[in-house]
Protein backbone atom coordinates (compact mmCIF):
# COMPACT_ATOMS: atom_id res chain seq x y z
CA UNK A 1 36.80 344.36 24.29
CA UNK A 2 35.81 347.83 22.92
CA UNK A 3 33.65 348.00 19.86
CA UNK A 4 36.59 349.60 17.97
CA UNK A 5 38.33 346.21 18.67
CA UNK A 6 35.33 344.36 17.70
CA UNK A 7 35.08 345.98 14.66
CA UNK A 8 38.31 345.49 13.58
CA UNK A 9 38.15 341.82 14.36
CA UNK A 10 35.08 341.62 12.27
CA UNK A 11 36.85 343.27 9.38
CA UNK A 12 39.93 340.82 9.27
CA UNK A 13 37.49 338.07 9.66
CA UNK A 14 38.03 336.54 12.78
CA UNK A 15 34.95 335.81 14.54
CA UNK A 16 34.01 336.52 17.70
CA UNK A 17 30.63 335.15 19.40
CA UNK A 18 28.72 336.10 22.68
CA UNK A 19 29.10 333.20 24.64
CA UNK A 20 25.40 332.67 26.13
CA UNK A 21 23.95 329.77 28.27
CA UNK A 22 24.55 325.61 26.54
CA UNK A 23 22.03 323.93 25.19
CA UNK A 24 20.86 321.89 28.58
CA UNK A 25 18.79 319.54 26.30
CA UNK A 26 22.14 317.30 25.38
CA UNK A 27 22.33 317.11 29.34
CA UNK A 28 18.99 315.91 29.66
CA UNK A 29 18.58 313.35 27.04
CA UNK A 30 22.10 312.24 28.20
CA UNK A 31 20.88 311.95 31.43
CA UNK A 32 17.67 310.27 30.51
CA UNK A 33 19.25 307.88 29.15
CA UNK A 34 21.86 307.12 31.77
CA UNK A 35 19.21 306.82 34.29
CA UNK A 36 17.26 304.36 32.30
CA UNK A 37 20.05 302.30 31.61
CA UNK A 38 21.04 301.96 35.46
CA UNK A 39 16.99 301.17 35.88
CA UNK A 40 17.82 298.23 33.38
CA UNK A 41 20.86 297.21 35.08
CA UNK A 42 18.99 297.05 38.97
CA UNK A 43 16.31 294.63 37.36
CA UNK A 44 18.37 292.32 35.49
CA UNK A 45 21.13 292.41 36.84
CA UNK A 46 20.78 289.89 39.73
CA UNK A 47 19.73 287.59 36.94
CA UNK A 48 23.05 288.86 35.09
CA UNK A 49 24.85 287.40 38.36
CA UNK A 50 23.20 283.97 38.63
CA UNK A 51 24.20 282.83 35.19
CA UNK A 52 27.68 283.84 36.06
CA UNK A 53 28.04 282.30 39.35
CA UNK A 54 26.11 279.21 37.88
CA UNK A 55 28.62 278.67 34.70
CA UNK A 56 31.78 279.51 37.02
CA UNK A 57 31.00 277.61 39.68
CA UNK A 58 31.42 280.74 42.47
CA UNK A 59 29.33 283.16 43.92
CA UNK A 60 31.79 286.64 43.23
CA UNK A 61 28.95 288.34 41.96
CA UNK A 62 26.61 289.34 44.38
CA UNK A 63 22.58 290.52 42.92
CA UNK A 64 23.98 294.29 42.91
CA UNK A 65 27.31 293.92 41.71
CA UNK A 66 26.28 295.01 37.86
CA UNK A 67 24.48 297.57 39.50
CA UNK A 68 26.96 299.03 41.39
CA UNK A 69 29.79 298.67 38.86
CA UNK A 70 27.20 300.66 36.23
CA UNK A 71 26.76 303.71 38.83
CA UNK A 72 30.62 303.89 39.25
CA UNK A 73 30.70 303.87 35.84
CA UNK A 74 27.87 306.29 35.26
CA UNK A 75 29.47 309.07 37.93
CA UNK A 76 32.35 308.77 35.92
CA UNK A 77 31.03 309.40 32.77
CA UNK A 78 28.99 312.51 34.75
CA UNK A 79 32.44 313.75 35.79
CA UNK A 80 34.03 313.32 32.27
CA UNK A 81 31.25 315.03 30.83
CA UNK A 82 32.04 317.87 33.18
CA UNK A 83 35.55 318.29 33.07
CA UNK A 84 35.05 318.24 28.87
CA UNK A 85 32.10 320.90 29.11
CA UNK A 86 34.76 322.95 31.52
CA UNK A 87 37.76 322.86 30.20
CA UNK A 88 38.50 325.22 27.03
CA UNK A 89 38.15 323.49 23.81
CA UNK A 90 41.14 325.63 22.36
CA UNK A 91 43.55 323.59 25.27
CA UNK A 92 42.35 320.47 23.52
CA UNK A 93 42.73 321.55 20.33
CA UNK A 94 46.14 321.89 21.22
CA UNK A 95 47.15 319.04 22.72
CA UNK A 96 44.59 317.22 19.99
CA UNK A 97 48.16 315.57 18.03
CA UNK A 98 49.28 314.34 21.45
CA UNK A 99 45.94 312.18 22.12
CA UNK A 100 46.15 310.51 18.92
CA UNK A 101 49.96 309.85 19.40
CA UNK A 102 49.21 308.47 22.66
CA UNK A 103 45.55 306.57 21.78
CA UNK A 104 47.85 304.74 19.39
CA UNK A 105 50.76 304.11 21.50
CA UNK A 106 48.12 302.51 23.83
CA UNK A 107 47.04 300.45 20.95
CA UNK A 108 50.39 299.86 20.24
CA UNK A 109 51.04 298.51 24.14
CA UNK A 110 48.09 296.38 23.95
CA UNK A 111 49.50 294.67 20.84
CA UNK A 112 52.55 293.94 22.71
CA UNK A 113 51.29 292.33 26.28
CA UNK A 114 48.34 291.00 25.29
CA UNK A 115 49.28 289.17 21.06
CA UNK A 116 53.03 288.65 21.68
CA UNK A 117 53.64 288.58 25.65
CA UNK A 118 50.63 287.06 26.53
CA UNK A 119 50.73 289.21 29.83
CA UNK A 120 47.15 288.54 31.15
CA UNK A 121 47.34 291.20 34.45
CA UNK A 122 47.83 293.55 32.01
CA UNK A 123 45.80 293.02 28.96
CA UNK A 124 42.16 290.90 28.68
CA UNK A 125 41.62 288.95 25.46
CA UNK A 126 38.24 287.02 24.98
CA UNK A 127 37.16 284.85 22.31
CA UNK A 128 40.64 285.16 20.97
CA UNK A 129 40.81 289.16 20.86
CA UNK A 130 42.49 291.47 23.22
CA UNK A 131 41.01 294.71 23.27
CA UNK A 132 40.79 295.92 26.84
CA UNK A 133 43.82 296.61 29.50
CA UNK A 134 42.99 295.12 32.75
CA UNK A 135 42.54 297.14 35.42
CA UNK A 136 42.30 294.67 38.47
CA UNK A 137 39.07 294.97 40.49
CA UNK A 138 38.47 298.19 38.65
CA UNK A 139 37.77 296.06 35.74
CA UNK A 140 38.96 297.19 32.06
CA UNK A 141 39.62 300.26 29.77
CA UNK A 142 39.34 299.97 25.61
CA UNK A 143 42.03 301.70 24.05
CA UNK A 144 39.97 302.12 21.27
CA UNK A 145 37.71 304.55 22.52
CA UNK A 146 40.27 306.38 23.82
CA UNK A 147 42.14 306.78 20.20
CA UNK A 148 38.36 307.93 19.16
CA UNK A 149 38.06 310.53 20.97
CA UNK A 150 41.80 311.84 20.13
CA UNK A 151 41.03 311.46 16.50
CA UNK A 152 37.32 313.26 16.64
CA UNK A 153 39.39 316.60 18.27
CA UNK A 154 42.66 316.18 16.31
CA UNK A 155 40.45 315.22 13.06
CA UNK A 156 38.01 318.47 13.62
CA UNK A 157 40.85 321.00 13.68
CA UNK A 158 42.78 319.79 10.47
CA UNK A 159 39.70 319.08 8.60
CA UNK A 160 38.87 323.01 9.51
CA UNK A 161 41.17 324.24 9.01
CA UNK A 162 41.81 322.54 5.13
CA UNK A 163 38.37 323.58 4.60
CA UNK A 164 39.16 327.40 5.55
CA UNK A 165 42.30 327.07 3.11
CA UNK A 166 40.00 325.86 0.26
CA UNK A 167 41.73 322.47 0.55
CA UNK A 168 39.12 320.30 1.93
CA UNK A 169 39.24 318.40 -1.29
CA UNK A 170 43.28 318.16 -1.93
CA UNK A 171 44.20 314.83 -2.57
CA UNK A 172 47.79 315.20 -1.40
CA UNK A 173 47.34 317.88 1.62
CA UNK A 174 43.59 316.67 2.96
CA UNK A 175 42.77 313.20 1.54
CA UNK A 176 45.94 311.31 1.76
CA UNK A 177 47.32 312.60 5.34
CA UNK A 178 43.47 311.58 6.40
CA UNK A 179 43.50 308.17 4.71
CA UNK A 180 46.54 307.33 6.30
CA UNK A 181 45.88 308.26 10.08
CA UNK A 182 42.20 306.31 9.29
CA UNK A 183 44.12 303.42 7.65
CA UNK A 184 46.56 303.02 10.91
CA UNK A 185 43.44 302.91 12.93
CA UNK A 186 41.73 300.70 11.25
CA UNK A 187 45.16 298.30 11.41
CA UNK A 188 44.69 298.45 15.27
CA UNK A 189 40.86 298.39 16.03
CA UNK A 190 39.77 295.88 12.53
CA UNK A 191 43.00 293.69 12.08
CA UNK A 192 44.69 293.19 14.97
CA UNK A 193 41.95 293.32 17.62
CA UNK A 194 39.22 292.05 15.34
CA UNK A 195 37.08 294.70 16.55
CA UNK A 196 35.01 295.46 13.58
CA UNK A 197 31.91 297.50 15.07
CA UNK A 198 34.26 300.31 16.80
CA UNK A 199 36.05 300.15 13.32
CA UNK A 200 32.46 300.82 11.44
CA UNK A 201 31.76 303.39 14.17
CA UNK A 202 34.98 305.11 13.62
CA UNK A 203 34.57 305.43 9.95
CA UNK A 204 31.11 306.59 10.58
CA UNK A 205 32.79 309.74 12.66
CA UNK A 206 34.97 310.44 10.50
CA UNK A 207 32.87 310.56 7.42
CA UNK A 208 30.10 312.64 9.14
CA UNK A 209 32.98 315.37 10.07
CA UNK A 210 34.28 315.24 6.15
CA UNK A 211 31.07 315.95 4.58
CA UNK A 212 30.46 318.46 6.61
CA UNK A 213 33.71 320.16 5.83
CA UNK A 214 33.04 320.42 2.51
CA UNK A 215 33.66 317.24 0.82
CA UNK A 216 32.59 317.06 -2.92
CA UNK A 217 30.02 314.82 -3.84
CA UNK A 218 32.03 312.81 -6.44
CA UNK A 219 35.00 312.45 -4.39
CA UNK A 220 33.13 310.97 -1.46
CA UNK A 221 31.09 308.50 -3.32
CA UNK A 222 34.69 307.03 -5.07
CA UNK A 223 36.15 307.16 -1.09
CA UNK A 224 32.93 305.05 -0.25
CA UNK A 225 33.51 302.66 -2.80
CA UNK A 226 37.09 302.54 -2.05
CA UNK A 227 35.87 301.72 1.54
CA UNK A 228 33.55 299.33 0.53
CA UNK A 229 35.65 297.34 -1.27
CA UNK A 230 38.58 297.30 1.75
CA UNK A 231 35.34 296.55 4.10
CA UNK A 232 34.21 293.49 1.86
CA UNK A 233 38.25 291.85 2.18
CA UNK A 234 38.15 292.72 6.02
CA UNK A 235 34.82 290.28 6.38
CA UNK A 236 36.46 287.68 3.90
CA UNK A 237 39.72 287.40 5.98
CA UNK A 238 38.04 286.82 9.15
CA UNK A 239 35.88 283.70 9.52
CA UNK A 240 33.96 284.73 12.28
CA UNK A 241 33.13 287.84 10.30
CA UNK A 242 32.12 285.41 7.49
CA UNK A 243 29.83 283.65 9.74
CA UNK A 244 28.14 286.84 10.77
CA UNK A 245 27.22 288.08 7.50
CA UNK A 246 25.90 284.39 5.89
CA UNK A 247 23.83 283.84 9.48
CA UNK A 248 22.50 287.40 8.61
CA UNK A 249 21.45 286.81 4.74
CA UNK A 250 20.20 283.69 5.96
CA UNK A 251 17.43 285.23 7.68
CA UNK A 252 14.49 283.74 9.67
CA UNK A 253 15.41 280.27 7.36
CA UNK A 254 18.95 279.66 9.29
CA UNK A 255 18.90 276.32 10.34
CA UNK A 256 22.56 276.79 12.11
CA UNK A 257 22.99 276.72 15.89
CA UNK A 258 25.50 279.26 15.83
CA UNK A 259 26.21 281.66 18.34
CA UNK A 260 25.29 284.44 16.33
CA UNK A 261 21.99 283.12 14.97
CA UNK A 262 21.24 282.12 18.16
CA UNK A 263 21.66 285.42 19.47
CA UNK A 264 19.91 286.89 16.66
CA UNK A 265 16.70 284.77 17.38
CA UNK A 266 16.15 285.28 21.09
CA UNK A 267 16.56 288.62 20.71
CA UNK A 268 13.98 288.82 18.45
CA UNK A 269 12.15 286.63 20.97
CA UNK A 270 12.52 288.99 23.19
CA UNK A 271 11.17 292.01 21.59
CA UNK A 272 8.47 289.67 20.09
CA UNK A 273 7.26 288.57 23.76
CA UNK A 274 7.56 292.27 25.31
CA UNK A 275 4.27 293.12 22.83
CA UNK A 276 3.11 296.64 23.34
CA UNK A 277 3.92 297.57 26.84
CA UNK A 278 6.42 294.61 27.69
CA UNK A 279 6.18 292.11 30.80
CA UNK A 280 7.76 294.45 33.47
CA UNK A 281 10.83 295.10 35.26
CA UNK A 282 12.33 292.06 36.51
CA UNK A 283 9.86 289.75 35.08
CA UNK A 284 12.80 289.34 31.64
CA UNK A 285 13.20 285.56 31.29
CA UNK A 286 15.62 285.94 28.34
CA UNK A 287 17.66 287.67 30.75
CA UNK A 288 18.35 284.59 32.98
CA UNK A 289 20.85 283.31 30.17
CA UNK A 290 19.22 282.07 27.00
CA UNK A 291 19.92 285.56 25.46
CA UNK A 292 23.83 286.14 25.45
CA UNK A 293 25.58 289.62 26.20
CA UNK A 294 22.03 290.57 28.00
CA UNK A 295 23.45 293.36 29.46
CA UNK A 296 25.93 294.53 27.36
CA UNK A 297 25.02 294.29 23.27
CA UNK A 298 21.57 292.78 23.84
CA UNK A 299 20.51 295.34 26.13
CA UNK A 300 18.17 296.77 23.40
CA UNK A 301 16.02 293.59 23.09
CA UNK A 302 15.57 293.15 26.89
CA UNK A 303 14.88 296.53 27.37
CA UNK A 304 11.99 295.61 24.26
CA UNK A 305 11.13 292.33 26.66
CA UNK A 306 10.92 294.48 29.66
CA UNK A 307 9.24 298.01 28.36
CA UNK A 308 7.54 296.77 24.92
CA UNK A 309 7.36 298.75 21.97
CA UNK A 310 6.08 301.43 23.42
CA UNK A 311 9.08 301.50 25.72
CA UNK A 312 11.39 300.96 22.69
CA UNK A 313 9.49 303.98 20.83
CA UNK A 314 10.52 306.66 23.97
CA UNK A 315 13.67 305.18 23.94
CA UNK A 316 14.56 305.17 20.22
CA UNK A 317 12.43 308.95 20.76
CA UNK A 318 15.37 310.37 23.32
CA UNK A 319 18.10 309.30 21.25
CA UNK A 320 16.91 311.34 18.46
CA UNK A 321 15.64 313.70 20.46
CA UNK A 322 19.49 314.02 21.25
CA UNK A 323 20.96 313.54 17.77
CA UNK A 324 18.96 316.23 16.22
CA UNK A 325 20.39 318.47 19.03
CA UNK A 326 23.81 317.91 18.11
CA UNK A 327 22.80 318.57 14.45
CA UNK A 328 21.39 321.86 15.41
CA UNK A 329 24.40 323.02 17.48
CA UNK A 330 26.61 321.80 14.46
CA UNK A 331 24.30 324.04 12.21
CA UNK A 332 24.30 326.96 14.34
CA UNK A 333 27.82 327.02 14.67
CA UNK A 334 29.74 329.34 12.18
CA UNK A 335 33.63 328.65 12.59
CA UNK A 336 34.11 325.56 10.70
CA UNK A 337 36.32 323.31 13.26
CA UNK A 338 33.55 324.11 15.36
CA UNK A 339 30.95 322.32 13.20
CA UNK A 340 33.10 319.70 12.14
CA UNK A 341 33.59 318.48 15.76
CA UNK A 342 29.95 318.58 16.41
CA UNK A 343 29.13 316.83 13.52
CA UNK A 344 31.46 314.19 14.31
CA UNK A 345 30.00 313.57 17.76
CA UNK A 346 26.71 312.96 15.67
CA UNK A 347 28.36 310.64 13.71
CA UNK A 348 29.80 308.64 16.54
CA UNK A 349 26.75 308.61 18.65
CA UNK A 350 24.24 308.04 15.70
CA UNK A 351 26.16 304.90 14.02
CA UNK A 352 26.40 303.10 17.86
CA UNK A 353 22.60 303.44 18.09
CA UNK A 354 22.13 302.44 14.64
CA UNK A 355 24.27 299.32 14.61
CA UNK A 356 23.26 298.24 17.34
CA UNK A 357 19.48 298.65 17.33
CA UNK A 358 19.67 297.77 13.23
CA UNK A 359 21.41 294.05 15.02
CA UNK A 360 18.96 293.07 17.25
CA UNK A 361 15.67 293.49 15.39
CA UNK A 362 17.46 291.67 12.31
CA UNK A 363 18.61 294.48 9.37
CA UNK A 364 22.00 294.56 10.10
CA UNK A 365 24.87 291.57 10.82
CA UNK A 366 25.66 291.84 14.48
CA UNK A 367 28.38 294.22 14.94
CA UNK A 368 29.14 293.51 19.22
CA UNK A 369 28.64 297.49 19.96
CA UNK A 370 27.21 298.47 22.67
CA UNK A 371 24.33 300.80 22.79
CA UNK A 372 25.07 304.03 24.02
CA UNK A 373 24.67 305.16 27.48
CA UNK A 374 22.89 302.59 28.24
CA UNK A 375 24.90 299.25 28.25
CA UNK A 376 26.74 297.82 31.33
CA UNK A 377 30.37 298.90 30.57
CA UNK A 378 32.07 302.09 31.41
CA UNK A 379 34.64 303.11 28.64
CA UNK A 380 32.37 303.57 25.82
CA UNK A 381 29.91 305.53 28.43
CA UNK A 382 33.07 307.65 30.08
CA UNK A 383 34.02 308.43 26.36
CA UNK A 384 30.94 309.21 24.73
CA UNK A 385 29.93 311.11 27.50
CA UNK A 386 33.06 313.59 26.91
CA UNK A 387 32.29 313.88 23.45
CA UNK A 388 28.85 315.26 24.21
CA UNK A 389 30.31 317.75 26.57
CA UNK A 390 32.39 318.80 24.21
CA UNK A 391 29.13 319.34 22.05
CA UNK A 392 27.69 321.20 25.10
CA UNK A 393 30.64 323.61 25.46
CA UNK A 394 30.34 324.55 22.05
CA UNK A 395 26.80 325.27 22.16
CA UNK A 396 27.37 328.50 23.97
CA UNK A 397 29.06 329.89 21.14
CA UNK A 398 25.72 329.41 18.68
CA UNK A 399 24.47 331.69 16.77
CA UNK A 400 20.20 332.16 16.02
CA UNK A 401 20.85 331.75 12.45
CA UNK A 402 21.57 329.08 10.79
CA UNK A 403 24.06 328.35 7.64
CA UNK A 404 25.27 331.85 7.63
CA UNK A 405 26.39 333.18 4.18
CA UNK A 406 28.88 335.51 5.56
CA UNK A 407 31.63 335.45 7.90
CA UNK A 408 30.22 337.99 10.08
CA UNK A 409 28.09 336.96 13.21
CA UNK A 410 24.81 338.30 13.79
CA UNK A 411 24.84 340.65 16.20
CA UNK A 412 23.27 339.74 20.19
CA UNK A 413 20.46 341.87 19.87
CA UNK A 414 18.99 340.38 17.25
CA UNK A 415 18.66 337.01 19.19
CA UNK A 416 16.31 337.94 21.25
CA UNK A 417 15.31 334.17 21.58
CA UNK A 418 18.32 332.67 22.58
CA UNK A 419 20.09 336.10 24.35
CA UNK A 420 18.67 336.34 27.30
CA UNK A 421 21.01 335.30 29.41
CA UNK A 422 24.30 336.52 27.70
CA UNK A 423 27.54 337.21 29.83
CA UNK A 424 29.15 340.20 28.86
CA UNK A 425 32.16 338.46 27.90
CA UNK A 426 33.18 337.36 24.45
CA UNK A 427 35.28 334.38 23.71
CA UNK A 428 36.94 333.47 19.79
CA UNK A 429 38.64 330.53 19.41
CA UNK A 430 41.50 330.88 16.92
């Protein structure tokens, strides 16, 4: 591109950035993270095993069949991550209406052989939800997370694009098209498959990319009370829900032996007995069944059993080492859809760590979200991974400053801190 052409890009206001090397500090934290997680998964996870085989009556899981099933899982999240760091966000964009059409449709499937057909080789209810389609020895895949990453991409490009147009707060071309695509979500994940933490987590994204659009400060606090209110009537028509929430208010004074303030207590026991530097790796006892979903929700208070608070400090340390990342990319970014996207990725990442951590040391009702990267389970991993390399693909198209008041980029040689390394190409994504 000649600097004639460059120029005249500039003056029609289409941007154009140098792409330059991604921010390899989303990699590492990711990483980090993943490798701690599989760390967690080696120790307990022969206890894991036990308390299966024990309750079941078999011996189908072997001491390093958690373990195994979490490195599958984490290669494939590696991979995802790849292919969404690779392949050109602009592709995604465009095909962004067909992953919501078909994140629902899966929804919409799962509704249909697992609540009305009952078909259990194809979909896997527990506890009297069906959320997952079963894979066979492969074991599951969430629909859910599937429909949230369609939304975060479709979601980032019409929010942007409103907000270029000066119609970020429109109630009939912004607000109500959003509210109703959120709404039918919500219908799948909350109602109908009773999954209420991947419903708060959802909301979470999506609020996160709104705000950042350009959302007025009035109009969002009436669209939090609005979702407030629905939130309230979502916990009242669900007993379990109920349950939740008066176990939580209760406190340290519950005298119940429900599931969930059992849960809530020996997690706390667990964190309480790891101390300051914890009792060691494979030396958990609340691992060997008296704390339930060990390796899956509870993960955070074994890990606190297992590494103490110190280890809970580094760990709580690389996770915002990793958000605030993904805040500066979203900062240093200067085409809107751009940001938004980023932001959401924050949004979705930060309100899985804060659920869940905010469960098990007692300030929030337990939520059953798993912690991210770093429960046994691959489709929140898988998807969550491709959302932060969609965050690292976008970070080569940064700019040094930040919250730019024009529409023009600053020019390469004036980021000497960041430009060393700049291809000669340019890339715009329009």
């Amino acid at each position: 591109m000649t600097p004639r052409r460059l120029a005249s890009k500039r003056s029609t206001g289409t941007q154009v950035v140098r792409r330059h090397k991604p921010d390899y500090q989303i990699l590492l934290f990711m990483g980090l993270l993943m490798l701690l997680g599989l760390v967690v998964m080696y120790a307990i996870g022969p206890q894991r095993a036990n308390v299966l085989n024990n309750v079941y009556g078999t011996d189908y899981y072997g001491s390093t069949y958690f373990f195994v099933k979490q490195t599958i899982s984490l290669f494939l999240a590696l991979v995802t991550f790849a292919i969404a760091a690779s392949l050109p966000y602009t592709f995604l964009q465009k095909h962004a209406g067909k992953l919501v059409v078909a994140g629902l449709g899966a929804c919409a499937l799962l509704v249909l052989f697992g609540n009305l057909l009952h078909v259990d080789a194809i979909a896997q209810c527990s506890l009297g939800a069906c959320r997952w389609f079963s894979l066979g020895p492969l074991g599951s895949i969430q629909p859910a997370e599937f429909l949230k990453f369609g939304l975060l991409i479709f979601t980032a490009g019409f929010l942007g694009t409103r907000a270029q147009q000066g119609l970020i707060n429109d109630i009939k071309q912004t607000l109500i098209p959003l509210g109703v695509l959120t709404a039918t979500s919500l219908l799948f994940i909350i109602v109908i498959q009773k999954d209420m933490g991947t419903g708060i987590t959802l909301v979470s994204m999506l609020a996160a990319m709104i705000v950042v659009a350009g959302l007025r400060l009035r109009t969002g606090l009436l669209i939090t009370g609005i979702m407030l209110v629905v939130g309230v009537g979502l916990i009242l028509m669900a007993p379990h829900r109920i349950d939740r929430v008066t176990t939580f208010f209760s406190g340290d004074n519950t005298s119940d032996n429900s599931a969930n303030g059992y849960q809530i207590d020996h997690a706390k026991m667990a964190i309480g007995t790891g101390g300051l530097t914890g009792v060691g790796i494979g030396n958990s006892v609340e691992a060997t069944g008296y704390l339930p979903e060990a390796i899956n929700d509870s993960v955070f208070a074994i890990m606190g059993e297992t590494f103490g608070f110190v280890g809970l400090i580094a760990i709580l340390a690389l996770f915002t080492a990793l958000l605030l990342r993904l805040l500066r990319v979203s900062d240093h970014l200067v085409d809107i859809r751009l940001k938004v996207l980023v932001a959401g990725v924050f949004g979705w990442l930060g309100s899985h760590v804060i659920l869940n951590v905010g469960a098990m040391i007692g300030i929030f009702p337990l939520t059953g979200i798993t912690l991210p990267l770093l429960s046994f389970g691959g489709t929140s991993m898988v998807f969550i991974a491709a959302a932060l390399g969609l965050a690292f693909q976008l970070s080569r198209y940064t700019v040094f400053g930040s919250k730019l008041r024009s529409n023009e980029y600053e020019d390469s040689q004036r980021r000497r801190g960041v430009g060393r390394s700049r291809n000669a190409g340019r890339r715009r994504f329009a």
